[in-house]
N, C-alpha and C. Protein backbone atom coordinates (compact mmCIF):
# COMPACT_ATOMS: atom_id res chain seq x y z
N UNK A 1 90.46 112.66 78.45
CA UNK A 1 90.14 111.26 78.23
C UNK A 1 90.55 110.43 79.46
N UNK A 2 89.70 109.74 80.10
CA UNK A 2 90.04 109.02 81.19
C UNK A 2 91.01 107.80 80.69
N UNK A 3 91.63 107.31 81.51
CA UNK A 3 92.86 106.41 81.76
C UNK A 3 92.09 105.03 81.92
N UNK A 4 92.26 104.35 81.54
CA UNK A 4 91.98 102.97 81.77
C UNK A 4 93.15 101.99 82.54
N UNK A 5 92.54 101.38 83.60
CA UNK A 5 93.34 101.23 84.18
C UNK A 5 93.97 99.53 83.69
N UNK A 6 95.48 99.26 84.51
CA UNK A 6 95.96 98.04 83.55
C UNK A 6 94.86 96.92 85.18
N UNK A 7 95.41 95.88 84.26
CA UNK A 7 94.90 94.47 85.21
C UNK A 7 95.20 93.95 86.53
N UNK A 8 96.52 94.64 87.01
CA UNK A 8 96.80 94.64 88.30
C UNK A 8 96.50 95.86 88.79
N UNK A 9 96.00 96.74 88.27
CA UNK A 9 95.47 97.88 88.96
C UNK A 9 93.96 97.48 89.40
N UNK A 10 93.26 96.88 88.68
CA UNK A 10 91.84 96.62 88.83
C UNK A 10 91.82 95.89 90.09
N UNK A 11 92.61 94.57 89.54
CA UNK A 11 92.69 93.69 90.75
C UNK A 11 93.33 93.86 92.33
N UNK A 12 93.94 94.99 92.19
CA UNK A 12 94.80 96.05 93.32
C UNK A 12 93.19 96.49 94.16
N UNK A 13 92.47 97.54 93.15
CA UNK A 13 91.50 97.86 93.33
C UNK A 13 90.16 97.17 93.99
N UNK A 14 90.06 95.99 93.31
CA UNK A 14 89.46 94.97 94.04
C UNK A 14 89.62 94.33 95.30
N UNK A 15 90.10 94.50 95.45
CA UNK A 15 91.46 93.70 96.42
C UNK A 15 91.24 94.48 97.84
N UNK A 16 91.19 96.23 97.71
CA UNK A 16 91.12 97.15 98.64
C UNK A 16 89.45 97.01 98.85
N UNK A 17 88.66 97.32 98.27
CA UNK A 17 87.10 97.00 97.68
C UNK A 17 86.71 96.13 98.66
N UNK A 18 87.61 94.78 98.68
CA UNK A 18 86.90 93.73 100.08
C UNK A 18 87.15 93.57 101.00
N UNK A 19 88.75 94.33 101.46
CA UNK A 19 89.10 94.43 102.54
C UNK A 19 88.60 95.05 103.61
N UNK A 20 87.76 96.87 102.49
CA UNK A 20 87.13 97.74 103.41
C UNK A 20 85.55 96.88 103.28
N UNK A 21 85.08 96.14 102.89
CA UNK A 21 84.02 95.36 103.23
C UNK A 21 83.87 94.61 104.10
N UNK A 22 84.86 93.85 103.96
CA UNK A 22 85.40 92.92 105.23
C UNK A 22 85.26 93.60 106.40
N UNK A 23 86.05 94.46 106.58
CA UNK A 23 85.78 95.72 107.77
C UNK A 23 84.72 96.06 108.04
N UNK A 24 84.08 96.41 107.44
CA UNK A 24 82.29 96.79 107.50
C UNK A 24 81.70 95.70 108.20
N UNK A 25 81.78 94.75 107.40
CA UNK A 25 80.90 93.34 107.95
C UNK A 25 81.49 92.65 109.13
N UNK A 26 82.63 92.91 109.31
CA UNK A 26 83.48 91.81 110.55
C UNK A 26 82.54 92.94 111.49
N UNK A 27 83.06 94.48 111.58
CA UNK A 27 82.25 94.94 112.94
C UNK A 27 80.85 94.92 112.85
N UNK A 28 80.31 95.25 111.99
CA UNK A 28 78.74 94.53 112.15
C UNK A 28 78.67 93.31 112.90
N UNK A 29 79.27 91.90 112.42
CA UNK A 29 78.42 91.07 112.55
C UNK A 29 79.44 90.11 113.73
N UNK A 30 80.96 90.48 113.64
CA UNK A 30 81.61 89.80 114.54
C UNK A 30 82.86 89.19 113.57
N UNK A 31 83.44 88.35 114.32
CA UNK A 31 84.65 87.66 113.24
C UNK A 31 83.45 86.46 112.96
N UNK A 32 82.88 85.61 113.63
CA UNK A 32 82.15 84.23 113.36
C UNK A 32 80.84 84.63 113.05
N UNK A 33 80.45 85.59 113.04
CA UNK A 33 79.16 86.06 112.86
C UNK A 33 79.03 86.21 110.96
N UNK A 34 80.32 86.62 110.98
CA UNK A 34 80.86 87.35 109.68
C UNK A 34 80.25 86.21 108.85
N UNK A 35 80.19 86.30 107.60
CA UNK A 35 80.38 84.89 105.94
C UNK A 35 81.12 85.92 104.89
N UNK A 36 81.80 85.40 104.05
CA UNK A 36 82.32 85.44 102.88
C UNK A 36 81.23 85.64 101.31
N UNK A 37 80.32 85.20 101.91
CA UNK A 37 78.81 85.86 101.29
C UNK A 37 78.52 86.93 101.46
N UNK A 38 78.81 87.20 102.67
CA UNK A 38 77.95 88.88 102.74
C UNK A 38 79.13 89.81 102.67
N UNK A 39 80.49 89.36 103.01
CA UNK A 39 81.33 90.47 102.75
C UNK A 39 81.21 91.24 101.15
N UNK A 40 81.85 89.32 100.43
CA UNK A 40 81.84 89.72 98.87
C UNK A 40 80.02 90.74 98.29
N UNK A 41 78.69 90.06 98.90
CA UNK A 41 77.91 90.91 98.84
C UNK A 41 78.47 92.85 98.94
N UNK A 42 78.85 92.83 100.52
CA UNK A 42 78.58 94.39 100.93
C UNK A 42 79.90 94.98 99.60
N UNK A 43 80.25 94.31 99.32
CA UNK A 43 81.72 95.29 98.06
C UNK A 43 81.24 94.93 96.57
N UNK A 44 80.06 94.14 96.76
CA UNK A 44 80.01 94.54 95.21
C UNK A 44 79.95 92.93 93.99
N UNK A 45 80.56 91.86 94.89
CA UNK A 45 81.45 90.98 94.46
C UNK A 45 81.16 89.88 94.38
N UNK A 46 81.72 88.46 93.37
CA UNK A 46 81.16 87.61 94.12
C UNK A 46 82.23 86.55 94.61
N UNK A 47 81.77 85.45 95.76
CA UNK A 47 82.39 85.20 96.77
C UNK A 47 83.73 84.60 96.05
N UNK A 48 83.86 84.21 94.75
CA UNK A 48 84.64 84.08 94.12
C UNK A 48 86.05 84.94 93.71
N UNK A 49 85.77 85.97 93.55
CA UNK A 49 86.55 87.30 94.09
C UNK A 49 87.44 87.31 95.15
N UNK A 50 86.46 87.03 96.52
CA UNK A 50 87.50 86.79 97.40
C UNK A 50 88.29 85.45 97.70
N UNK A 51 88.10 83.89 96.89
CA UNK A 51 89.05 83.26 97.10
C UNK A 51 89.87 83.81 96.29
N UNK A 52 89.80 84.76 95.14
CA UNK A 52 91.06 84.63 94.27
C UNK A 52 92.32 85.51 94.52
N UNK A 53 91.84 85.91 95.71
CA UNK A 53 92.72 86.92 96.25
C UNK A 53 93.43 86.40 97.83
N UNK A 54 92.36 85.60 98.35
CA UNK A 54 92.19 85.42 99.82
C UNK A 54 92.67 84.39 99.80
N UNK A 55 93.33 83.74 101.19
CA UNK A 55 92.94 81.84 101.60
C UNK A 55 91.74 81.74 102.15
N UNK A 56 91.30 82.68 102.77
CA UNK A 56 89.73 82.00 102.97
C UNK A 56 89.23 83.31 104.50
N UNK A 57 88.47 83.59 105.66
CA UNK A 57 88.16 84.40 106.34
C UNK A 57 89.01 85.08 107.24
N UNK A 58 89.98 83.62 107.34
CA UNK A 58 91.57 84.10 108.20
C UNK A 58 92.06 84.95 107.69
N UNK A 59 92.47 84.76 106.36
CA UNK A 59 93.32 85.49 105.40
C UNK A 59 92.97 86.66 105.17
N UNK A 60 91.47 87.26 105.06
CA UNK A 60 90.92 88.16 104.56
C UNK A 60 91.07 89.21 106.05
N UNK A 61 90.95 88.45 106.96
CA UNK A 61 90.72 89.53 108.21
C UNK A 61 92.13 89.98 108.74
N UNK A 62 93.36 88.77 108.30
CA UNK A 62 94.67 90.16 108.61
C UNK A 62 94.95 91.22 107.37
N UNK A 63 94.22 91.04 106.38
CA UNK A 63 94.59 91.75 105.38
C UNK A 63 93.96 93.13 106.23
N UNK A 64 92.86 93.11 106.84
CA UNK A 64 91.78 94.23 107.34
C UNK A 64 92.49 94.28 108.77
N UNK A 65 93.62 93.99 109.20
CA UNK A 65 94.08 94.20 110.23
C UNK A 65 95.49 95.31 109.88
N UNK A 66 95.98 94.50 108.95
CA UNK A 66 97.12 95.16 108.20
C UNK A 66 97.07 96.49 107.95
N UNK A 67 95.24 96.95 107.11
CA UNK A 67 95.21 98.09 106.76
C UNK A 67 94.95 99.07 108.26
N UNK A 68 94.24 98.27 109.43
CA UNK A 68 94.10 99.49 110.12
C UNK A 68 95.43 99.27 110.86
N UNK A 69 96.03 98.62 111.43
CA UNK A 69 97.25 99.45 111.69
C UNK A 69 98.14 100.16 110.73
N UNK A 70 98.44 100.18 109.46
CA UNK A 70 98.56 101.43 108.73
C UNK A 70 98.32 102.73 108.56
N UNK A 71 97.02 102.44 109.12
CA UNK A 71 95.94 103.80 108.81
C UNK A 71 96.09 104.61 110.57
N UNK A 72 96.16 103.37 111.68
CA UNK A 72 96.31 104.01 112.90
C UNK A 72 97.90 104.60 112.87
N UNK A 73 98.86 103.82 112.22
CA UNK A 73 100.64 104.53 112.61
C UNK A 73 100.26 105.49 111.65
N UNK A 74 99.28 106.11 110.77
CA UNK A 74 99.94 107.01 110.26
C UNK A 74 99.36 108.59 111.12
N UNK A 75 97.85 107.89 111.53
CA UNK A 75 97.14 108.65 112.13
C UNK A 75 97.92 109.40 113.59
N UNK A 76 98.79 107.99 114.36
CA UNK A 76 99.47 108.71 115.47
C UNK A 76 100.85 109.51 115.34
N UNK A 77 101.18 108.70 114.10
CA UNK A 77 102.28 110.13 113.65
C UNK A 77 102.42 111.34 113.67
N UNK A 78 100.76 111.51 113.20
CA UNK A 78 100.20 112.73 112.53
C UNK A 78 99.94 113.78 113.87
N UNK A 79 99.42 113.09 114.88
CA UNK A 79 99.02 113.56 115.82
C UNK A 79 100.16 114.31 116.86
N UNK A 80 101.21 113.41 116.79
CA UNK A 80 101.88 113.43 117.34
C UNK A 80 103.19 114.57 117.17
N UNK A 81 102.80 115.35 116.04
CA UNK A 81 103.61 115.74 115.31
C UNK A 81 102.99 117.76 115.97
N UNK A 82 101.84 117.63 116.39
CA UNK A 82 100.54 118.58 116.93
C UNK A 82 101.31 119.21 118.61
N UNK A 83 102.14 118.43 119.73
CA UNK A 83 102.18 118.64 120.92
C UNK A 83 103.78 119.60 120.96
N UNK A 84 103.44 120.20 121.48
CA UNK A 84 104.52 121.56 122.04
C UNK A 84 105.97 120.71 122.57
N UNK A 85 105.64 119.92 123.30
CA UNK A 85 106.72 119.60 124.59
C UNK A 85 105.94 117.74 124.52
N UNK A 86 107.13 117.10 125.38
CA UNK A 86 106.94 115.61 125.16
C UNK A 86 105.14 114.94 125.46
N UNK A 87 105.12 115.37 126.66
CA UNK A 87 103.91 115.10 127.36
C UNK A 87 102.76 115.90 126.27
N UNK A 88 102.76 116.88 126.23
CA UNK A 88 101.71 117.15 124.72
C UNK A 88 101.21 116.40 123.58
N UNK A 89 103.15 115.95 123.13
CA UNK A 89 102.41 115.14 122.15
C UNK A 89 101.87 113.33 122.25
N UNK A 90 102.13 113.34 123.21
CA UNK A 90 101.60 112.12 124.16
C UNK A 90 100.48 112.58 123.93
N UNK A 91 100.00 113.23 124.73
CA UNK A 91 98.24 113.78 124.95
C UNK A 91 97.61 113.29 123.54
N UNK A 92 98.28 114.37 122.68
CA UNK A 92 97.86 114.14 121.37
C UNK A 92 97.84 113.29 121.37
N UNK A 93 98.54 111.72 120.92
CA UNK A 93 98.43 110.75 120.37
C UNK A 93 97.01 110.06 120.63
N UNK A 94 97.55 109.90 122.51
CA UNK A 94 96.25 109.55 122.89
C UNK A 94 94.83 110.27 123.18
N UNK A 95 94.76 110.98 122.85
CA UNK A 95 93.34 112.04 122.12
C UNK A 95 93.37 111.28 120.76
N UNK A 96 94.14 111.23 120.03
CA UNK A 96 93.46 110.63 118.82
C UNK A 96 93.13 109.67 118.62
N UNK A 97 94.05 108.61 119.69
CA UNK A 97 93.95 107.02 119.67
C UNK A 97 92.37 107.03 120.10
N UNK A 98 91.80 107.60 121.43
CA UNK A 98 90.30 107.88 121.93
C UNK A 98 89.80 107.99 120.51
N UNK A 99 89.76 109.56 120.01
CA UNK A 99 88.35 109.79 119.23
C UNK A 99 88.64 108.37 118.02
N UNK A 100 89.50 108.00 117.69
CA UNK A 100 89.04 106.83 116.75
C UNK A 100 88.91 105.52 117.65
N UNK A 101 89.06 105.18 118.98
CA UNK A 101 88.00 104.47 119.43
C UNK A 101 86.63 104.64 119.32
N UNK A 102 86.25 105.91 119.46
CA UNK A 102 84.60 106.57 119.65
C UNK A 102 84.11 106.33 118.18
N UNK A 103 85.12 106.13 117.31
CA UNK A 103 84.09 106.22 115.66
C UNK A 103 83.65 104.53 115.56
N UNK A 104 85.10 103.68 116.39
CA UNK A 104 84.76 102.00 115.86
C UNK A 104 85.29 101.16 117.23
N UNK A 105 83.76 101.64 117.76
CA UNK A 105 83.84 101.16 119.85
C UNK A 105 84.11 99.31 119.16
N UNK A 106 83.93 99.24 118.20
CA UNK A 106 83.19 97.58 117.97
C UNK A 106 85.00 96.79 117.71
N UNK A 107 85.83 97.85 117.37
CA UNK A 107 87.33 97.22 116.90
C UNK A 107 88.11 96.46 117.80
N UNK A 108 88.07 96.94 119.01
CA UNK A 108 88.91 95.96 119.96
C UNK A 108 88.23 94.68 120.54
N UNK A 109 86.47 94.86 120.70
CA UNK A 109 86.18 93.74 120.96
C UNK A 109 86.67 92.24 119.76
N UNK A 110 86.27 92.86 118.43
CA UNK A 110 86.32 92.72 117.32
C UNK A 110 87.81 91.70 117.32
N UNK A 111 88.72 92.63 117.42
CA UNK A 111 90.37 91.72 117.56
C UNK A 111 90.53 90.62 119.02
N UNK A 112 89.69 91.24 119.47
CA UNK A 112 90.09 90.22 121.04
C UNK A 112 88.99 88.56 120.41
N UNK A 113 88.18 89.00 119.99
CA UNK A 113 87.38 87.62 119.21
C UNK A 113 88.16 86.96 118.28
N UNK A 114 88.82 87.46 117.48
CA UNK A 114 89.82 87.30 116.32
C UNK A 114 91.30 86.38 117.21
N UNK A 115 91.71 86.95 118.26
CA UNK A 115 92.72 86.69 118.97
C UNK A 115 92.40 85.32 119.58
N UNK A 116 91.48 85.21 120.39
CA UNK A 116 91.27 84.39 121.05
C UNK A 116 90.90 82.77 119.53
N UNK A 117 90.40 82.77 118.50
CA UNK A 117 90.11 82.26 117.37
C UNK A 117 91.37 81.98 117.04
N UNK A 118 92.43 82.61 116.90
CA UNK A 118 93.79 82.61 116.38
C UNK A 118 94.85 81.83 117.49
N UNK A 119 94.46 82.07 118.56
CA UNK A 119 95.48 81.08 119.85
C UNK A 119 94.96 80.22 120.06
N UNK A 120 94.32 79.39 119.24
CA UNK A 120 94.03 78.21 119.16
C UNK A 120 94.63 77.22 117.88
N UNK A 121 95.17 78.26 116.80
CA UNK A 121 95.61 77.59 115.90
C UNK A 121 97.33 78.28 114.98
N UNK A 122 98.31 77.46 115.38
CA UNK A 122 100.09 77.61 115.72
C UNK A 122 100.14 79.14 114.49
N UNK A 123 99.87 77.98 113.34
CA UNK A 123 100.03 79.13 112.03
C UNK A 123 99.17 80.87 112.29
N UNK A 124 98.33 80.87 112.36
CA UNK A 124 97.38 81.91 112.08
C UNK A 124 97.93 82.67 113.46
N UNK A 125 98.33 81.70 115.02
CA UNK A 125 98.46 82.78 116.07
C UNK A 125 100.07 83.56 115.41
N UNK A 126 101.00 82.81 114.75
CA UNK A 126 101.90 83.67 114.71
C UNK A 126 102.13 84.63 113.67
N UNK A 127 100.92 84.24 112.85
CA UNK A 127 100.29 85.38 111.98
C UNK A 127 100.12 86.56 112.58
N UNK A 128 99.41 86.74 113.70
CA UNK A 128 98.67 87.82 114.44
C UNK A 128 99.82 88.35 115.26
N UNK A 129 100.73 87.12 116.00
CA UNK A 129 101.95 87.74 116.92
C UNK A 129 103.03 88.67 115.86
N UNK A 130 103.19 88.41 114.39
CA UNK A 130 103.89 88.68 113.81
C UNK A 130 103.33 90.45 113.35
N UNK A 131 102.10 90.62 113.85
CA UNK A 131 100.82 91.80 113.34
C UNK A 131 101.70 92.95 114.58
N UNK A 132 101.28 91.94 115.67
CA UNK A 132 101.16 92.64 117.13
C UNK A 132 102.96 93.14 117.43
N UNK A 133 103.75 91.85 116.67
CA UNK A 133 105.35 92.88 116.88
C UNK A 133 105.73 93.80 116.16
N UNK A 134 104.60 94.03 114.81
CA UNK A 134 104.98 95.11 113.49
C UNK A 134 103.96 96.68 114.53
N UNK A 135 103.12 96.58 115.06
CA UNK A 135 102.59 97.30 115.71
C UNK A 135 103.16 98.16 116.81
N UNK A 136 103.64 97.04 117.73
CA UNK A 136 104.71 97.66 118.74
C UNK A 136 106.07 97.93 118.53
N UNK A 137 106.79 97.94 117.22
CA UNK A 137 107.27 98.10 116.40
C UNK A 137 107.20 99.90 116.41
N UNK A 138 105.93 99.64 115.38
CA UNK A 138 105.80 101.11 115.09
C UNK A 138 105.75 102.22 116.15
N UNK A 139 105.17 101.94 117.44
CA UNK A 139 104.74 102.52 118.10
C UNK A 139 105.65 102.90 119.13
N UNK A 140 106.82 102.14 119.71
CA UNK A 140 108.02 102.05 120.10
C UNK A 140 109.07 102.90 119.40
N UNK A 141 108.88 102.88 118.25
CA UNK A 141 109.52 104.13 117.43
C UNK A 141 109.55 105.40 117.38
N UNK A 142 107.77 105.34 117.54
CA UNK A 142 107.09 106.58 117.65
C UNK A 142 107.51 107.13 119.13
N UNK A 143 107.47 106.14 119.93
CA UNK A 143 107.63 106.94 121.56
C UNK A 143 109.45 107.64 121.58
N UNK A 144 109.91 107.17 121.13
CA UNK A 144 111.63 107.10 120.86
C UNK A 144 111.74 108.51 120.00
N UNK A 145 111.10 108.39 118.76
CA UNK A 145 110.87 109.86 118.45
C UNK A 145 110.21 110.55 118.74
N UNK A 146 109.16 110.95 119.60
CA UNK A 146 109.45 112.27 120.40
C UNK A 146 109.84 112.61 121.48
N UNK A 147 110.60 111.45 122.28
CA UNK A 147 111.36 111.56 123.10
C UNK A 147 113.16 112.73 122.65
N UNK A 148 113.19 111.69 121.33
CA UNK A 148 114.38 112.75 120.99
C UNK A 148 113.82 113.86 120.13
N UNK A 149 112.62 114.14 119.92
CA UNK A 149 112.59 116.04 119.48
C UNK A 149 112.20 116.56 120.50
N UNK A 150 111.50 115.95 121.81
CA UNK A 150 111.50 117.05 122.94
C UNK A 150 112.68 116.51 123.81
N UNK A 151 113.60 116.19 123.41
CA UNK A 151 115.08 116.22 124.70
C UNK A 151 114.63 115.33 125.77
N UNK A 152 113.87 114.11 125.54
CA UNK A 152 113.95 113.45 126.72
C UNK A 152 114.78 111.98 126.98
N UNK A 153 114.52 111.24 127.71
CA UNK A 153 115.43 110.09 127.76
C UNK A 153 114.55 108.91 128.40
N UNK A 154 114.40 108.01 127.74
CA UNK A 154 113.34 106.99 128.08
C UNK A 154 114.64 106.07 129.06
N UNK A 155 113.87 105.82 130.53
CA UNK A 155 114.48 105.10 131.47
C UNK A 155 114.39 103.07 131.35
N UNK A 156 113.33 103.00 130.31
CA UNK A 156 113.12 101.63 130.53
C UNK A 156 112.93 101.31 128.31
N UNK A 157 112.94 100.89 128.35
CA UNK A 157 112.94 100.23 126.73
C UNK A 157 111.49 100.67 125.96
N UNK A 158 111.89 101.29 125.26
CA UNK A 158 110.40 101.46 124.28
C UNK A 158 109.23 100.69 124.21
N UNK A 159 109.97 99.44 123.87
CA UNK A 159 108.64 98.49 123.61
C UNK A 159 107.95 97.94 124.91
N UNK A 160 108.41 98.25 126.20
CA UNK A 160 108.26 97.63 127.66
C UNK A 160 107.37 98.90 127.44
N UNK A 161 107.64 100.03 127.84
CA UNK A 161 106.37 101.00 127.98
C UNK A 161 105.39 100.70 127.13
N UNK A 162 105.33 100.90 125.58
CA UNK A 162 104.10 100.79 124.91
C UNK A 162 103.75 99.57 125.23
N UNK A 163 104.05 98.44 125.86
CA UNK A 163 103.54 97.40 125.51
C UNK A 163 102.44 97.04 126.80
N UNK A 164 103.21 98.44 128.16
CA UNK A 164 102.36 98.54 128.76
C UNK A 164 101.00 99.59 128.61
N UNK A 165 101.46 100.28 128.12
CA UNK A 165 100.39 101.53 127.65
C UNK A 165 99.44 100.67 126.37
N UNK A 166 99.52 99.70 125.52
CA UNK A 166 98.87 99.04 124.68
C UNK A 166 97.56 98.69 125.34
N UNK A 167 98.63 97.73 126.39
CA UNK A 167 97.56 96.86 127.49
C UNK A 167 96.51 97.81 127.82
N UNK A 168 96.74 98.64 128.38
CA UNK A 168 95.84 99.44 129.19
C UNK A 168 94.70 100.13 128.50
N UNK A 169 95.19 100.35 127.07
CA UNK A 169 94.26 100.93 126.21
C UNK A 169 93.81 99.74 125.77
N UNK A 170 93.90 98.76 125.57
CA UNK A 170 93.07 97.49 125.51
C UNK A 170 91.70 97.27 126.42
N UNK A 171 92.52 96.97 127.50
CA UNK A 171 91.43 96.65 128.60
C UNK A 171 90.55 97.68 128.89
N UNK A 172 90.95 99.03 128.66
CA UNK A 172 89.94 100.27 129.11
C UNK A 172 88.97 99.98 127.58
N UNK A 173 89.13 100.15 126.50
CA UNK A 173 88.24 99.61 125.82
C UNK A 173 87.28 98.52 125.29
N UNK A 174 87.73 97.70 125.84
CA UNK A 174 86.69 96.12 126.51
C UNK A 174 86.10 97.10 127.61
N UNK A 175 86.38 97.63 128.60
CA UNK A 175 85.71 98.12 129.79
C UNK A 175 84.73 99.12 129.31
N UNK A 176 84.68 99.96 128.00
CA UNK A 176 83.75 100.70 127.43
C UNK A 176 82.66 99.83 127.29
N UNK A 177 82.96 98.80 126.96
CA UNK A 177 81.85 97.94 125.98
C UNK A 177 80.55 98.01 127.21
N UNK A 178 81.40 98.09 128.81
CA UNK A 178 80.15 97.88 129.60
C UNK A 178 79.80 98.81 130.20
N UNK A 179 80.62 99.24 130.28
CA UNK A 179 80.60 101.01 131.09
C UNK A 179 80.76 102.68 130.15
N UNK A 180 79.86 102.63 129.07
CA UNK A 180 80.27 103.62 127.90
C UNK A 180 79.94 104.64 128.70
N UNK A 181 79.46 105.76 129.75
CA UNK A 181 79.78 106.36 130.98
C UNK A 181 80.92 107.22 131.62
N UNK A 182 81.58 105.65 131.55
CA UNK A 182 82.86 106.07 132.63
C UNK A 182 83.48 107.11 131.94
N UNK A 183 84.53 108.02 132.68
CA UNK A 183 85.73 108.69 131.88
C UNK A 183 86.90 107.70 132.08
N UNK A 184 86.62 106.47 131.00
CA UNK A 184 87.74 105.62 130.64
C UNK A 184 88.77 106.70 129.92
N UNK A 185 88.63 107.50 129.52
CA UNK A 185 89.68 108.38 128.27
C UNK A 185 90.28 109.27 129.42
N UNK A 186 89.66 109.93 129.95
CA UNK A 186 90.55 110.51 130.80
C UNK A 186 91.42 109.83 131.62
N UNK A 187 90.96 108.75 132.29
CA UNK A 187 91.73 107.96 133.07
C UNK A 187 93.00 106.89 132.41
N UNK A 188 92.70 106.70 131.27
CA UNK A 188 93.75 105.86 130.53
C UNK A 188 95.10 107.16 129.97
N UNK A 189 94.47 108.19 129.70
CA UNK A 189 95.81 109.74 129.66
C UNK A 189 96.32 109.48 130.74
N UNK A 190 95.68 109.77 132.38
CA UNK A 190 96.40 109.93 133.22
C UNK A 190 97.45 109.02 133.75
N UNK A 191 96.56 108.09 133.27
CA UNK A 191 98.09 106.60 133.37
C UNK A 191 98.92 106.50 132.65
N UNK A 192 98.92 106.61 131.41
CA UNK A 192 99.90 106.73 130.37
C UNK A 192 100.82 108.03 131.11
N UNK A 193 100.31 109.05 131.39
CA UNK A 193 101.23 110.11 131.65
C UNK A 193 102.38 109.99 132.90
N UNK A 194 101.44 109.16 133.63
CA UNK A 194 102.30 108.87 135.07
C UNK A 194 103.33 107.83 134.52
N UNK A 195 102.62 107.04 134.11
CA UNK A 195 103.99 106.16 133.11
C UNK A 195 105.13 106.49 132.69
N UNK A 196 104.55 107.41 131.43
CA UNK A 196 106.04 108.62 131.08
C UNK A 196 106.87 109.11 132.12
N UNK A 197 105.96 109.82 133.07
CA UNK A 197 106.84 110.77 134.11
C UNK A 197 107.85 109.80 134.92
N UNK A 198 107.02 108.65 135.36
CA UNK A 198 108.00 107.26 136.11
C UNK A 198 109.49 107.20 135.47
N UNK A 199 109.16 106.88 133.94
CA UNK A 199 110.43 106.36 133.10
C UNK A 199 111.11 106.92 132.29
N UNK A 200 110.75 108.40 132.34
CA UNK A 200 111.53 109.17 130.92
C UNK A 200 112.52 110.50 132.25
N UNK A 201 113.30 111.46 131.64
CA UNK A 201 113.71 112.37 132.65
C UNK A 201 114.36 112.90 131.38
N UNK A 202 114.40 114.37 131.75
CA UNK A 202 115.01 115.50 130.87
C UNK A 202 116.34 115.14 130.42
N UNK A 203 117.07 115.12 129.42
CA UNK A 203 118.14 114.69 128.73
C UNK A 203 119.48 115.94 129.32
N UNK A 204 120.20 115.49 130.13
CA UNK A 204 121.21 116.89 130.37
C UNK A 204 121.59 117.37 129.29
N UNK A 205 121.63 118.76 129.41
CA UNK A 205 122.76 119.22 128.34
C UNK A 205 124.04 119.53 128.69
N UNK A 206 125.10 119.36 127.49
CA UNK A 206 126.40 119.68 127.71
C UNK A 206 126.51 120.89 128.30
């Protein structure tokens, strides 16, 4: 006999329902391109749905920001968890960070539209700054741990590296948008790696 679910489960359910719509429709159509018509359309819904959940397109698009950095820290965890020795699982990460650029080329333009929309207004930018320190956050963690399961020793501060390695995977993916061609992926590894090698050094042992 199937389970019926209670009322905050539905609305839980709902809730996820427009977020991954939202997602759908923001890279289709843009952040301003986007309406609250066609999201609640593409999930099913009507636009009513999403005020009762939402404040309004702002609100709805960090919720869809929220989930993919979730979905990316768990993804580079995962990856990361794959490399032999430090620099491996580097590789890894960024091999995976690539192929899920290649599935959603449209995501970084996507946030840099969103960004630029958001530093124009106090509340919503420190909405996004508050996104971008839970991010480098995670990711600063991540570099820290596998620094200490492969025995290494980071020379400069976690979040100073990723925050340069962020950048770079930023801008090389705006640079796809015009040059899908280039070996941006190879060339953004090799920088990241020279990076590492600059600032990390084998941990002595006793």
């Amino acid at each position: 006999m199937a389970t019926r679910m209670t009322r905050a489960e539905r609305s839980e359910q709902t809730r996820a329902e427009l977020v991954a719509a939202a997602r759908t429709v923001f890279l289709r159509r843009g952040f301003h391109g986007a309406s609250l018509d066609e999201i609640s359309a593409e999930a099913g819904y009507t636009t009513g749905a999403v005020y009762s959940r939402f404040g309004g397109k702002d609100d709805l698009f960090l919720a869809v920001m929220d989930e993919h950095l979730e979905r990316r820290t768990a993804l580079y965890a995962e990856a990361a968890q794959t490399g032999e020795d430090f620099e491996s699982a580097h590789r890894a990460v960024m091999r995976a960070a690539a192929e899920a650029g290649r599935e959603e080329p449209g995501w970084t333009p996507l946030l840099m539209e969103f960004w630029t929309h958001a530093a124009r207004r106090d509340e919503l930018r420190e909405a996004v700054a508050e996104r971008n320190r839970r991010n480098l956050d995670a990711s600063a963690g991540l570099q820290e741990t596998i620094a200490e399961r492969h025995g290494m020793t980071l020379l400069r501060p976690p979040h100073e590296m990723q925050r340069a390695a962020t950048a770079m995977a930023r801008g090389l993916s705006l640079e796809r948008q015009i040059a899908p061609d280039a070996e941006l992926e190879a060339l953004f590894e090799d920088c990241v790696i020279a990076l590492l090698r600059a600032f990390t050094e084998r941990r002595s042992t006793p």
